[in-house]
N, C-alpha and C. Protein backbone atom coordinates (compact mmCIF):
# COMPACT_ATOMS: atom_id res chain seq x y z
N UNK A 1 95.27 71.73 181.51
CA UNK A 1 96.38 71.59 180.56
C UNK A 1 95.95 72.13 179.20
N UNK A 2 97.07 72.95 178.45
CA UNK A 2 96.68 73.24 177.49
C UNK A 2 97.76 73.78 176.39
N UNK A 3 97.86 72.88 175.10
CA UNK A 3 98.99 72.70 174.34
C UNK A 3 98.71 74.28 172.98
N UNK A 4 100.06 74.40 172.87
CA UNK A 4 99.33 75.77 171.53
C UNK A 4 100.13 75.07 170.61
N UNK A 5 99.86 75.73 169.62
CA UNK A 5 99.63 75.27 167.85
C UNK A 5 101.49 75.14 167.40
N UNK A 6 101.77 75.89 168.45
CA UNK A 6 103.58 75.47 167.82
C UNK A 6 104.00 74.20 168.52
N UNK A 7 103.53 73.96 169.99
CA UNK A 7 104.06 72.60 170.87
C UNK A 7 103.63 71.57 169.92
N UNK A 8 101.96 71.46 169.83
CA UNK A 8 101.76 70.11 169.16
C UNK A 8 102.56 70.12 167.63
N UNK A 9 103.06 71.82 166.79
CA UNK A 9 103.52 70.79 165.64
C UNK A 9 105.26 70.56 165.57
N UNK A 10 105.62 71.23 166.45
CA UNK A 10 107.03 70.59 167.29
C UNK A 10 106.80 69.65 167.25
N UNK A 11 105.93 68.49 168.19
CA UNK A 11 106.34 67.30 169.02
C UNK A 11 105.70 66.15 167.46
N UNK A 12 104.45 66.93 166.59
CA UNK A 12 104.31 66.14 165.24
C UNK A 12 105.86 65.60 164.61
N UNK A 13 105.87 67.38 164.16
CA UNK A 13 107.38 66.92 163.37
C UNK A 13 108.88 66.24 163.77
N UNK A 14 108.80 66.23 165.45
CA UNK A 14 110.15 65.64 166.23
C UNK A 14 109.91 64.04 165.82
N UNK A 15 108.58 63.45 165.55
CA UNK A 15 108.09 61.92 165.42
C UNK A 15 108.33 61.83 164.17
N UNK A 16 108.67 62.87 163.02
CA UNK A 16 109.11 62.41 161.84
C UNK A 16 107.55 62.45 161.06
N UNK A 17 106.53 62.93 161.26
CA UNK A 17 105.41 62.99 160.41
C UNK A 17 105.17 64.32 160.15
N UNK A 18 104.30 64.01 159.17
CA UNK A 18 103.91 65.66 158.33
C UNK A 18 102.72 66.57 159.29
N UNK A 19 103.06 67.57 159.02
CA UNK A 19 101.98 68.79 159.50
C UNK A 19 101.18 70.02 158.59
N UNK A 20 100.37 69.93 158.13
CA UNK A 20 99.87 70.67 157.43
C UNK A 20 99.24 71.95 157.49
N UNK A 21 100.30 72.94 156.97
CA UNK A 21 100.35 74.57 157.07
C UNK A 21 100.06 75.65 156.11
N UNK A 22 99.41 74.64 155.00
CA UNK A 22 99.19 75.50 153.98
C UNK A 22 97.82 75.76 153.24
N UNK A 23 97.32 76.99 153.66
CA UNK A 23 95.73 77.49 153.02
C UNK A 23 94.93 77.18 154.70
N UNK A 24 93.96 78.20 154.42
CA UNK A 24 93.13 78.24 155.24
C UNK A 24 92.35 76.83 156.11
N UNK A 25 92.23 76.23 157.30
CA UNK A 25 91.55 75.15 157.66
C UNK A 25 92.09 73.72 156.76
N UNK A 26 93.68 73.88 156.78
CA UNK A 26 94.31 72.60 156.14
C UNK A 26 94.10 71.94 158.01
N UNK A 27 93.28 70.85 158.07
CA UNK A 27 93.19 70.31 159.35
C UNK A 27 94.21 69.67 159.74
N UNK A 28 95.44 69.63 161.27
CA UNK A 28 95.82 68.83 161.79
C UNK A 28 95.21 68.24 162.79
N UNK A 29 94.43 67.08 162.81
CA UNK A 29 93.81 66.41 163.99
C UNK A 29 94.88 65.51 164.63
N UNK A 30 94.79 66.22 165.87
CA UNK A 30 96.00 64.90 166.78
C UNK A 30 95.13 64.55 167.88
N UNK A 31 95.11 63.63 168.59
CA UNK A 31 94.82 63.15 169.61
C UNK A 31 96.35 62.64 170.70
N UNK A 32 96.01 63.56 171.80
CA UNK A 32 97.41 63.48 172.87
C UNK A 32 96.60 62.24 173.72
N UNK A 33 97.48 61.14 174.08
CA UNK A 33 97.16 60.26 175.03
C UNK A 33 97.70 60.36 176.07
N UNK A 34 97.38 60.49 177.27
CA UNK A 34 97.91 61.12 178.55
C UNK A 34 99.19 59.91 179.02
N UNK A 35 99.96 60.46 179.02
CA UNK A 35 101.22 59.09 179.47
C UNK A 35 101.43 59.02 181.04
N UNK A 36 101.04 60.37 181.52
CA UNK A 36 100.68 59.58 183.17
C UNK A 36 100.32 58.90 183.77
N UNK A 37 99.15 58.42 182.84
CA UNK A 37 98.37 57.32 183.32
C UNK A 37 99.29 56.05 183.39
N UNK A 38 100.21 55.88 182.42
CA UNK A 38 101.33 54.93 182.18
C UNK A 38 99.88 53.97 181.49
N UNK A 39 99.66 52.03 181.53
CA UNK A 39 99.09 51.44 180.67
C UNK A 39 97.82 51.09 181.41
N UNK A 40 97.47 51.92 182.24
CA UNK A 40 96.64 51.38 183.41
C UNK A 40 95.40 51.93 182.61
N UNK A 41 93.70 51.45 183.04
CA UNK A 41 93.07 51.51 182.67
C UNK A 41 92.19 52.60 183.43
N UNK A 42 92.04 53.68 182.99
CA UNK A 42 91.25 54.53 184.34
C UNK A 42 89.37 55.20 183.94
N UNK A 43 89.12 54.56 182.89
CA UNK A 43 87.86 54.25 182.13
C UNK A 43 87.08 56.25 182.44
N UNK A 44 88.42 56.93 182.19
CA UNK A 44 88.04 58.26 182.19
C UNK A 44 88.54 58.93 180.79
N UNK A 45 87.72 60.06 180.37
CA UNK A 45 88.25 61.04 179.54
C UNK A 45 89.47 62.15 179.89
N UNK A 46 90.60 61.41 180.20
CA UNK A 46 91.50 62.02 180.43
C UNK A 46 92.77 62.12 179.60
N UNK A 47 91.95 62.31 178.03
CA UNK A 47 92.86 62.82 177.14
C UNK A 47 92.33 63.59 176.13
N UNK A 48 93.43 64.01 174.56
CA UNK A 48 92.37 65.45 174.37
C UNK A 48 92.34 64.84 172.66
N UNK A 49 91.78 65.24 172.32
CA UNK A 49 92.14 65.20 170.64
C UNK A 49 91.95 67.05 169.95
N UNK A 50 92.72 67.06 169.19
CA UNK A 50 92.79 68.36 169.15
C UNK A 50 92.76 69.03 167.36
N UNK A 51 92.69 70.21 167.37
CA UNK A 51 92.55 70.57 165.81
C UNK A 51 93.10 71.37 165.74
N UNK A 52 94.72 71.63 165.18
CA UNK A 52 95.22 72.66 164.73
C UNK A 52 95.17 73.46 163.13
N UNK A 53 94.87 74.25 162.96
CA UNK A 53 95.16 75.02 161.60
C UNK A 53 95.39 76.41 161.84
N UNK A 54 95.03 76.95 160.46
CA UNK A 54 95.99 77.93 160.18
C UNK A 54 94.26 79.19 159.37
N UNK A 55 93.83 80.41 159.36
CA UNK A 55 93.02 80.96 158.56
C UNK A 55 93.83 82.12 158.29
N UNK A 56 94.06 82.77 157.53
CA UNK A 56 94.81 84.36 156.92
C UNK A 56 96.15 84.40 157.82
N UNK A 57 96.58 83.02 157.47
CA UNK A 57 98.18 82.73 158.38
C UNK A 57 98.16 82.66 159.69
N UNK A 58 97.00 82.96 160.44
CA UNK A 58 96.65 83.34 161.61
C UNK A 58 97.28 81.37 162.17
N UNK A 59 97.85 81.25 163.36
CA UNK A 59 97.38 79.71 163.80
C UNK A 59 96.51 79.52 165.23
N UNK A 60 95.87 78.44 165.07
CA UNK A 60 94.97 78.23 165.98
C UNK A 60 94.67 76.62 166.65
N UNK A 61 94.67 76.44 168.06
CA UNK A 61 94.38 75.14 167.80
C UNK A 61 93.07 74.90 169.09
N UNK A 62 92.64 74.07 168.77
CA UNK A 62 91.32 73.85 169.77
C UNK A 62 91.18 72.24 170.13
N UNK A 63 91.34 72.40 171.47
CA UNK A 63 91.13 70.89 172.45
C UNK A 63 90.36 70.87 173.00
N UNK A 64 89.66 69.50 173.05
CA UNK A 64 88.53 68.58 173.46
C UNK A 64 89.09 67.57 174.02
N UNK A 65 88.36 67.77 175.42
CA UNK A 65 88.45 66.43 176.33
C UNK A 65 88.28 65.49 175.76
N UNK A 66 89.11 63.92 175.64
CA UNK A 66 88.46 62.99 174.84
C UNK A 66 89.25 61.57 175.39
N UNK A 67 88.64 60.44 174.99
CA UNK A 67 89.50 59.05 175.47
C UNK A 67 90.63 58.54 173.89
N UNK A 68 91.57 58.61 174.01
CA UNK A 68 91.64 57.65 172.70
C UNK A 68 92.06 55.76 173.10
N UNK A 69 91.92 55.95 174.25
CA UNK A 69 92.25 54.59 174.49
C UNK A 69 90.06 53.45 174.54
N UNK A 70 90.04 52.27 174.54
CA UNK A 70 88.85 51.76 175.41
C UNK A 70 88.35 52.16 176.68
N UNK A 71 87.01 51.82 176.75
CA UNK A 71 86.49 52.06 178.40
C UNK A 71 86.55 51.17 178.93
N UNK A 72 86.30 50.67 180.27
CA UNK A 72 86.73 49.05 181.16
C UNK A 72 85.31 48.38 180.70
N UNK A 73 84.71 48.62 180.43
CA UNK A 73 83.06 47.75 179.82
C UNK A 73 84.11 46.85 178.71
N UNK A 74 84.85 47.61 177.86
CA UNK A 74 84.82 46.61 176.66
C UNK A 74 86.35 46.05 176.80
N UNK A 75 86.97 46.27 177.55
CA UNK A 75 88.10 45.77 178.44
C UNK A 75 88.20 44.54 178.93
N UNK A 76 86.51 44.39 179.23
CA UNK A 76 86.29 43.34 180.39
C UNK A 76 85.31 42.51 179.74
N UNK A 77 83.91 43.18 178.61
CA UNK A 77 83.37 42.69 177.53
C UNK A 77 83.91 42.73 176.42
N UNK A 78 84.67 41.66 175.49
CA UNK A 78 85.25 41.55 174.66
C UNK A 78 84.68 41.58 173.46
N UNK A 79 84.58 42.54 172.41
CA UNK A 79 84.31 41.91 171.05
C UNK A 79 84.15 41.67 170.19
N UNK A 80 85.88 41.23 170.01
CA UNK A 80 86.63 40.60 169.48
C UNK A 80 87.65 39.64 170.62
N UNK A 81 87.54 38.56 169.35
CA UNK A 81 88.32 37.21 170.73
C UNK A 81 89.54 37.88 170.92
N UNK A 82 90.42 38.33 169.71
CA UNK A 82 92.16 38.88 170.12
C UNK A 82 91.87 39.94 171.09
N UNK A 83 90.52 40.36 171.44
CA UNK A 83 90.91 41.31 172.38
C UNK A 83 90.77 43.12 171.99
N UNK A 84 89.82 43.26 173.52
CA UNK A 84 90.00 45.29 172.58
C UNK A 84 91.07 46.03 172.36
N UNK A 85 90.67 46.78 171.34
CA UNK A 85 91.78 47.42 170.23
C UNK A 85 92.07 48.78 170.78
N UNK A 86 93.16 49.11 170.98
CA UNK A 86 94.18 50.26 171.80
C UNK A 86 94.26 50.66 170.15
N UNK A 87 94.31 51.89 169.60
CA UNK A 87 95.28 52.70 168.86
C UNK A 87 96.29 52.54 169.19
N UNK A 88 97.44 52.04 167.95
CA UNK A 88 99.11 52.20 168.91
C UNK A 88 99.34 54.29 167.50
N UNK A 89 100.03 54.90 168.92
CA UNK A 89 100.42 56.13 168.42
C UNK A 89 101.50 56.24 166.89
N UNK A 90 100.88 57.17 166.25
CA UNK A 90 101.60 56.71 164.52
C UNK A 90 100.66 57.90 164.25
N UNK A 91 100.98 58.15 162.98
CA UNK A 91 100.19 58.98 161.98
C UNK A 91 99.19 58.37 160.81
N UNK A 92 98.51 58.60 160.71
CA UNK A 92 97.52 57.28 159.68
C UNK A 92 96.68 58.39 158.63
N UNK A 93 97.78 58.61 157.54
CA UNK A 93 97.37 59.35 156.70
C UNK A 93 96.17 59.07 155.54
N UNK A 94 95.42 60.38 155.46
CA UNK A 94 94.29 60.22 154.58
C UNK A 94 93.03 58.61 155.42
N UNK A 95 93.32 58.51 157.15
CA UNK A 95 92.46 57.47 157.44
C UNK A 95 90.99 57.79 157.32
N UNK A 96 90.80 58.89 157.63
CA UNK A 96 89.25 58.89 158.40
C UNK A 96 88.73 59.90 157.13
N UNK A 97 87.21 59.83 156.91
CA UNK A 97 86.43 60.80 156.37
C UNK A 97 85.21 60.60 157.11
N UNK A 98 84.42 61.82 156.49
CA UNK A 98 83.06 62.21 156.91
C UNK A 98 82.28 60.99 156.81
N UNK A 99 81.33 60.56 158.00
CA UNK A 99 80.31 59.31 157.26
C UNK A 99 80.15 59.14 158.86
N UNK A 100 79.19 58.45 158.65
CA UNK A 100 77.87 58.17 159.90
C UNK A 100 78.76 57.12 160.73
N UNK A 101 78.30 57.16 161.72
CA UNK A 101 79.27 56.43 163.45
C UNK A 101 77.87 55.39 163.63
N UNK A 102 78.28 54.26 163.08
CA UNK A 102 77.08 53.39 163.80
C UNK A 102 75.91 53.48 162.96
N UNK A 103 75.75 54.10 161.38
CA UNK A 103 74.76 54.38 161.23
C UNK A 103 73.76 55.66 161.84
N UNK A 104 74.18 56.00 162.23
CA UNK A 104 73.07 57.37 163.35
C UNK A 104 73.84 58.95 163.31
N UNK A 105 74.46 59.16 163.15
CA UNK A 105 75.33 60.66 163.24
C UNK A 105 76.29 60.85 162.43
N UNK A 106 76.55 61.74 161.77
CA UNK A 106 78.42 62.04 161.35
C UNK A 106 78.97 62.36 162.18
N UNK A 107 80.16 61.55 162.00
CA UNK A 107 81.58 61.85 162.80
C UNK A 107 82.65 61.00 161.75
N UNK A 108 83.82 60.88 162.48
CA UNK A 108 84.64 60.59 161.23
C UNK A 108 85.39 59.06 161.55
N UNK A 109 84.86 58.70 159.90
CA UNK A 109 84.71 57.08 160.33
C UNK A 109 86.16 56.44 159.61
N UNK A 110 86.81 55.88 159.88
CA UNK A 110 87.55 55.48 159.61
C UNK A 110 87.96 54.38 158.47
N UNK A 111 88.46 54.99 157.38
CA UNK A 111 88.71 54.27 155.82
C UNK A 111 89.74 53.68 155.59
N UNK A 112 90.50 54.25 156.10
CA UNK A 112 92.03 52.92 155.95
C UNK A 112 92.78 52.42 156.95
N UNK A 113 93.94 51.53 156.64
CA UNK A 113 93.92 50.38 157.64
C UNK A 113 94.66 51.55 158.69
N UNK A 114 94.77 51.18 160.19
CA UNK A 114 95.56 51.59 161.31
C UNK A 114 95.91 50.28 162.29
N UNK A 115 96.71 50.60 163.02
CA UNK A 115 97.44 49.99 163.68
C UNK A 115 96.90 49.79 165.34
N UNK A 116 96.41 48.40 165.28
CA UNK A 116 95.90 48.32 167.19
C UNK A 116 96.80 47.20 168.27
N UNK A 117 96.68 47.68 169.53
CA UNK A 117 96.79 46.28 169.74
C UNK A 117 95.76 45.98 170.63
N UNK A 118 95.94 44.37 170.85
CA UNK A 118 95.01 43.76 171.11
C UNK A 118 95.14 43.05 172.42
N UNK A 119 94.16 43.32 173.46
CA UNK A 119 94.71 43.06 175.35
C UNK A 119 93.17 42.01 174.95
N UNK A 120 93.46 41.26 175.71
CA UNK A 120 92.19 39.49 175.78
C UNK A 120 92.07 39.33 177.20
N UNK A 121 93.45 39.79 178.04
CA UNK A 121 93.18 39.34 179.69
C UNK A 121 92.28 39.83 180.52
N UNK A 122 91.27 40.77 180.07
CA UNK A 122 90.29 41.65 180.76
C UNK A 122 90.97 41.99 182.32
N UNK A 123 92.15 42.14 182.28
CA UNK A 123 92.58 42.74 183.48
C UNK A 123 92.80 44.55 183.53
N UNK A 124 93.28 44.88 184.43
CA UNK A 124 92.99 46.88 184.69
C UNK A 124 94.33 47.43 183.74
N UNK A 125 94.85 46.45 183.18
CA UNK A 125 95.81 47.33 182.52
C UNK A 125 95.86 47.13 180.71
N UNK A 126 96.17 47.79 180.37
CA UNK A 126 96.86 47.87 178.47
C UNK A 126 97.99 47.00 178.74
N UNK A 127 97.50 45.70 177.79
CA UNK A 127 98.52 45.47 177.13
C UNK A 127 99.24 45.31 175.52
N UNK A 128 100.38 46.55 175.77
CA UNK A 128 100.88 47.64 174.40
C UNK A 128 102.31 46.25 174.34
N UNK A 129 102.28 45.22 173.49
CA UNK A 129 103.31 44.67 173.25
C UNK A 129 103.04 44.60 171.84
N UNK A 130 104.17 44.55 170.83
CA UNK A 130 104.28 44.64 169.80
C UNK A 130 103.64 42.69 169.27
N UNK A 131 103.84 41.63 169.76
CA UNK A 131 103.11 40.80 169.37
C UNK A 131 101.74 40.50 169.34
N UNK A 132 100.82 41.48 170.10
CA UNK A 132 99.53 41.69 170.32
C UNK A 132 98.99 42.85 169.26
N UNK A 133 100.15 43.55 167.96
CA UNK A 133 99.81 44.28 166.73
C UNK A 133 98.64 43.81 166.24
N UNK A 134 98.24 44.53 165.78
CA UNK A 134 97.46 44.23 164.32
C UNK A 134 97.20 45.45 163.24
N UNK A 135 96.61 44.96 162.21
CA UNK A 135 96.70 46.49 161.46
C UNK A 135 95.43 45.97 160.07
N UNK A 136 94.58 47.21 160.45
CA UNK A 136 93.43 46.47 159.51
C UNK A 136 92.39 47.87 159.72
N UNK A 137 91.05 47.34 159.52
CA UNK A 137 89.85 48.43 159.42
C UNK A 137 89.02 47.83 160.01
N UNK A 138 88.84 48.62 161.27
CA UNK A 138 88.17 47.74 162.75
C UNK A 138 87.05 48.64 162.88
N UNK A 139 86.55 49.92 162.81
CA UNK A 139 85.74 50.78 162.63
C UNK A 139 86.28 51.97 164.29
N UNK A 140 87.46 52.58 163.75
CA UNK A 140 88.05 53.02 164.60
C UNK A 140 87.96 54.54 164.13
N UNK A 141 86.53 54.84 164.93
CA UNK A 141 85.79 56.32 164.19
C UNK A 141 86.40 57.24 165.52
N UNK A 142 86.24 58.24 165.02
CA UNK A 142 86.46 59.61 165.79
C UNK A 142 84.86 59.98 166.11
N UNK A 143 84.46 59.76 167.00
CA UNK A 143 82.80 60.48 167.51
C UNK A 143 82.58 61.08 168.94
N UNK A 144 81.64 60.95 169.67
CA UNK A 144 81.11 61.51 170.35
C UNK A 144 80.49 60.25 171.45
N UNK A 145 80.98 61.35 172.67
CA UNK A 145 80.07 60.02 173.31
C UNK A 145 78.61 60.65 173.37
N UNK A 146 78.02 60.80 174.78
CA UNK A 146 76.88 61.35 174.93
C UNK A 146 76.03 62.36 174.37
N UNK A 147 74.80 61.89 174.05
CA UNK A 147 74.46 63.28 172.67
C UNK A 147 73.79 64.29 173.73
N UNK A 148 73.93 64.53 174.91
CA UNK A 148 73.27 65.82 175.31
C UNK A 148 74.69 66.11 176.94
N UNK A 149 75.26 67.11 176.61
CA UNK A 149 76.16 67.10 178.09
C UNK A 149 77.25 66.48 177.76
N UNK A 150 78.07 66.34 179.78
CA UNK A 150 79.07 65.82 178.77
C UNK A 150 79.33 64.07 179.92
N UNK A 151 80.00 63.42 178.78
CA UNK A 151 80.02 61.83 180.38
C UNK A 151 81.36 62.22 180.90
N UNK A 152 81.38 61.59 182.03
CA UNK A 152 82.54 61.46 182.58
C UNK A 152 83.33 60.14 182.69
N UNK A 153 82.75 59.25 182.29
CA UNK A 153 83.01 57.93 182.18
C UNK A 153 83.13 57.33 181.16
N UNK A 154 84.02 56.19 180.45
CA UNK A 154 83.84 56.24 179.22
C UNK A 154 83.02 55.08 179.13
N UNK A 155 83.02 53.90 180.35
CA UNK A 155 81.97 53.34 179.85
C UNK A 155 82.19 52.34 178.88
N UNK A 156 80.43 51.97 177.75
CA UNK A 156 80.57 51.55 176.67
C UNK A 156 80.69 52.68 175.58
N UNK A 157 80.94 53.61 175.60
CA UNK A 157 81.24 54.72 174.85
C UNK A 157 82.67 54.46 173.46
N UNK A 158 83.27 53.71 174.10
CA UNK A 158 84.50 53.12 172.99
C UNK A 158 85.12 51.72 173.75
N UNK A 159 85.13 51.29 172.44
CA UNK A 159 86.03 49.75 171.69
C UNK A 159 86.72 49.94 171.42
N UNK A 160 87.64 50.85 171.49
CA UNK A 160 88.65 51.44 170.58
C UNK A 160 88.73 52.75 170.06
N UNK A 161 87.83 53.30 169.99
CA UNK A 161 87.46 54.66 168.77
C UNK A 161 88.20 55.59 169.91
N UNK A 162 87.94 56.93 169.02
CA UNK A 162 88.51 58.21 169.71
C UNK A 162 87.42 59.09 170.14
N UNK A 163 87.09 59.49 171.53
CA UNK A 163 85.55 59.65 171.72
C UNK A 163 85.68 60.64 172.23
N UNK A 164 84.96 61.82 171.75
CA UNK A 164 84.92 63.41 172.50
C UNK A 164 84.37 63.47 173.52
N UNK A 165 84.34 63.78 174.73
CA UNK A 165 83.39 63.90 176.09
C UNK A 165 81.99 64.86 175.70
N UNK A 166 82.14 65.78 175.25
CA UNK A 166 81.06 66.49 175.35
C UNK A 166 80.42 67.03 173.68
N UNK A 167 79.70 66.89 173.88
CA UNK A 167 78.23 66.71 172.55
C UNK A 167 78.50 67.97 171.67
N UNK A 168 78.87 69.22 172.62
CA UNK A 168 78.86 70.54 171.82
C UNK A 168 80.36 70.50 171.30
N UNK A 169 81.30 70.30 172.19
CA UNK A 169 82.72 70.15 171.53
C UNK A 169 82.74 69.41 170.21
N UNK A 170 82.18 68.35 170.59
CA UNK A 170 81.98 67.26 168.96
C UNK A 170 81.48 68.26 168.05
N UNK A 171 80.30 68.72 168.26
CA UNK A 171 79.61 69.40 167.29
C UNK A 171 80.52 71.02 166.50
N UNK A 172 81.58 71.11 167.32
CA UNK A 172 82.59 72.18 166.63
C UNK A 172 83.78 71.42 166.37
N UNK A 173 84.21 70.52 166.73
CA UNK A 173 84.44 69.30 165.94
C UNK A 173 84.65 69.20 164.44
N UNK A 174 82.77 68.58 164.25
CA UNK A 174 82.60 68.32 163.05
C UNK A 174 82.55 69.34 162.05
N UNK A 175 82.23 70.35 162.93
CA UNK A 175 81.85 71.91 161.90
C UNK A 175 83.18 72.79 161.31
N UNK A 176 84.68 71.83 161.97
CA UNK A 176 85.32 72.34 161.07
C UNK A 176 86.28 70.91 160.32
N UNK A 177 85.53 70.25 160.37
CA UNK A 177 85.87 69.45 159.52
C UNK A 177 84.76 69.34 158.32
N UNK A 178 83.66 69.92 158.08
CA UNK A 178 83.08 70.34 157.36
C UNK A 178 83.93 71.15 156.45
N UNK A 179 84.44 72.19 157.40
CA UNK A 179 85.30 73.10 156.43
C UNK A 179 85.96 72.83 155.68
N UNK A 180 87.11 71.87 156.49
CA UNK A 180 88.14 71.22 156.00
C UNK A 180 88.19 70.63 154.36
N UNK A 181 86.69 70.07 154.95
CA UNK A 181 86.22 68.86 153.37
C UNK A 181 86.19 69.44 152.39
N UNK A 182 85.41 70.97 152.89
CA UNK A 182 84.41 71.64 151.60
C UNK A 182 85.97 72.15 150.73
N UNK A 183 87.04 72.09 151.46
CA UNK A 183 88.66 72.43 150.41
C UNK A 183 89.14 72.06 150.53
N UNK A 184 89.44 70.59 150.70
CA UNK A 184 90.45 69.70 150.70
C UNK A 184 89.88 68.53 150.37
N UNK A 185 88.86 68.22 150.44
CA UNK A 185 88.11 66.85 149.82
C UNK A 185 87.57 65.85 151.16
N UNK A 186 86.81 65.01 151.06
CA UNK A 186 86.91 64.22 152.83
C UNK A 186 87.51 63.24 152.70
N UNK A 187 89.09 63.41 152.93
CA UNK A 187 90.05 62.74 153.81
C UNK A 187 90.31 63.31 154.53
N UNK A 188 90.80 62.75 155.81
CA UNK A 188 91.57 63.59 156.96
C UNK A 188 92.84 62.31 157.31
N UNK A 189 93.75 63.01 157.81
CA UNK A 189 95.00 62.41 158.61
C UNK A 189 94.68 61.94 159.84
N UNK A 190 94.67 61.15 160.34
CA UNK A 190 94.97 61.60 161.89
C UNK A 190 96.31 61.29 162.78
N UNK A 191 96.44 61.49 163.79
CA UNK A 191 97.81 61.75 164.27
C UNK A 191 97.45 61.18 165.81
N UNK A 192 98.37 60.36 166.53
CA UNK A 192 98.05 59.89 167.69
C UNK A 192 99.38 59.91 168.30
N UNK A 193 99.34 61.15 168.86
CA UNK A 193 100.50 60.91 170.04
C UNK A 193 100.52 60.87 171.73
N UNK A 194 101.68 60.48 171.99
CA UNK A 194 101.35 60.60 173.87
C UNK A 194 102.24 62.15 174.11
N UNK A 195 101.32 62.64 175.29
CA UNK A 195 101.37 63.57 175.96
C UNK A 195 103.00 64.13 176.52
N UNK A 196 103.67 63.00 176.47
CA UNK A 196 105.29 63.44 176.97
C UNK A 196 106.43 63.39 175.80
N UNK A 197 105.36 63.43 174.32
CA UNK A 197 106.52 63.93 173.31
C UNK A 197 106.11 65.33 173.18
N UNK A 198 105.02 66.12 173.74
CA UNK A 198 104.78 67.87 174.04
C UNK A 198 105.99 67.99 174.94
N UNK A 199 106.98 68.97 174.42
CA UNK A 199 107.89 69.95 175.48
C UNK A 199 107.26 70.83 175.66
């Protein structure tokens, strides 16, 4: 599967959020959550997070295998008592900047509040009900799982966070969000949608 730079900012702007088209490496980071799966838990990287921009008007966008949902480890190991934290899909402007994942690497850590919910039943499915909300700063980073290769499992790899499958993807990743920073400052947007608002 593979989305180009007009689908994802169609299906941005059909949700009523902004897309950014102006000057070289203005970053749109979205992350597509696969809606086939429906709320079931399949503790695979079977979704993408992606980077669209724009260099000498040119547009471009580049996808990475990635989870944005939890893996069944922390599904089933809780911790937090309300339960692991799902991203609910929204736009969460100026959330994330540059800064270390855990202390140990850059990737992009998350600075302002976003929106989760919260499943406690350690059973195989998401549960996405609006009374299980919350909205706060849980450390809901954009990183990497495995630092050499790529996993196929997500594992303990995410609590929540948005986790790239493979080490070198991350690492072009970060290298244009480097860019991004070095002219736009380190904030980034991020953008979380499901896979069946792409026509």
């Amino acid at each position: 599967m593979t989305y180009t730079y007009e689908q994802i900012k169609e299906a941005v702007l059909s949700l009523g959020y902004l897309w950014f088209d102006n000057g070289n490496y203005n970053l749109n980071i979205v992350g597509i959550r696969n809606s086939s799966t429906g709320d079931q838990i399949t503790n695979k990287f079977d979704d993408w997070v992606t980077i669209s921009y724009k260099v000498d008007g040119v547009p471009f966008t580049e996808m990475f295998a990635a989870t944005t949902d939890p893996g069944k480890y922390y599904s089933e190991n809780l911790l937090n008592s309300r339960g692991v934290a799902i991203l609910k899909p929204g736009q969460y402007r100026s959330s994330h900047m540059i800064g270390l994942h855990q202390g140990k690497y850059e990737a992009l850590r998350q600075k302002k509040a976003v929106k989760v919910y919260r499943d406690n039943d350690r059973d195989t499915e998401y549960d996405l009900v609006e009374e299980n909300l919350q909205e706060g700063i849980y450390g809901i980073n954009i990183h990497r799982a495995t630092k050499w290769g790529t996993s196929n499992e997500i594992d303990r790899w995410s609590a929540g966070c948005q986790v790239i499958a493979n080490n070198e993807d991350f690492d072009r990743f970060m290298s244009l969000a480097r860019k991004g920073a070095q002219l736009y400052g380190n904030s980034f947007t991020y953008t979380l949608i499901e896979s069946n608002n792409i026509v």
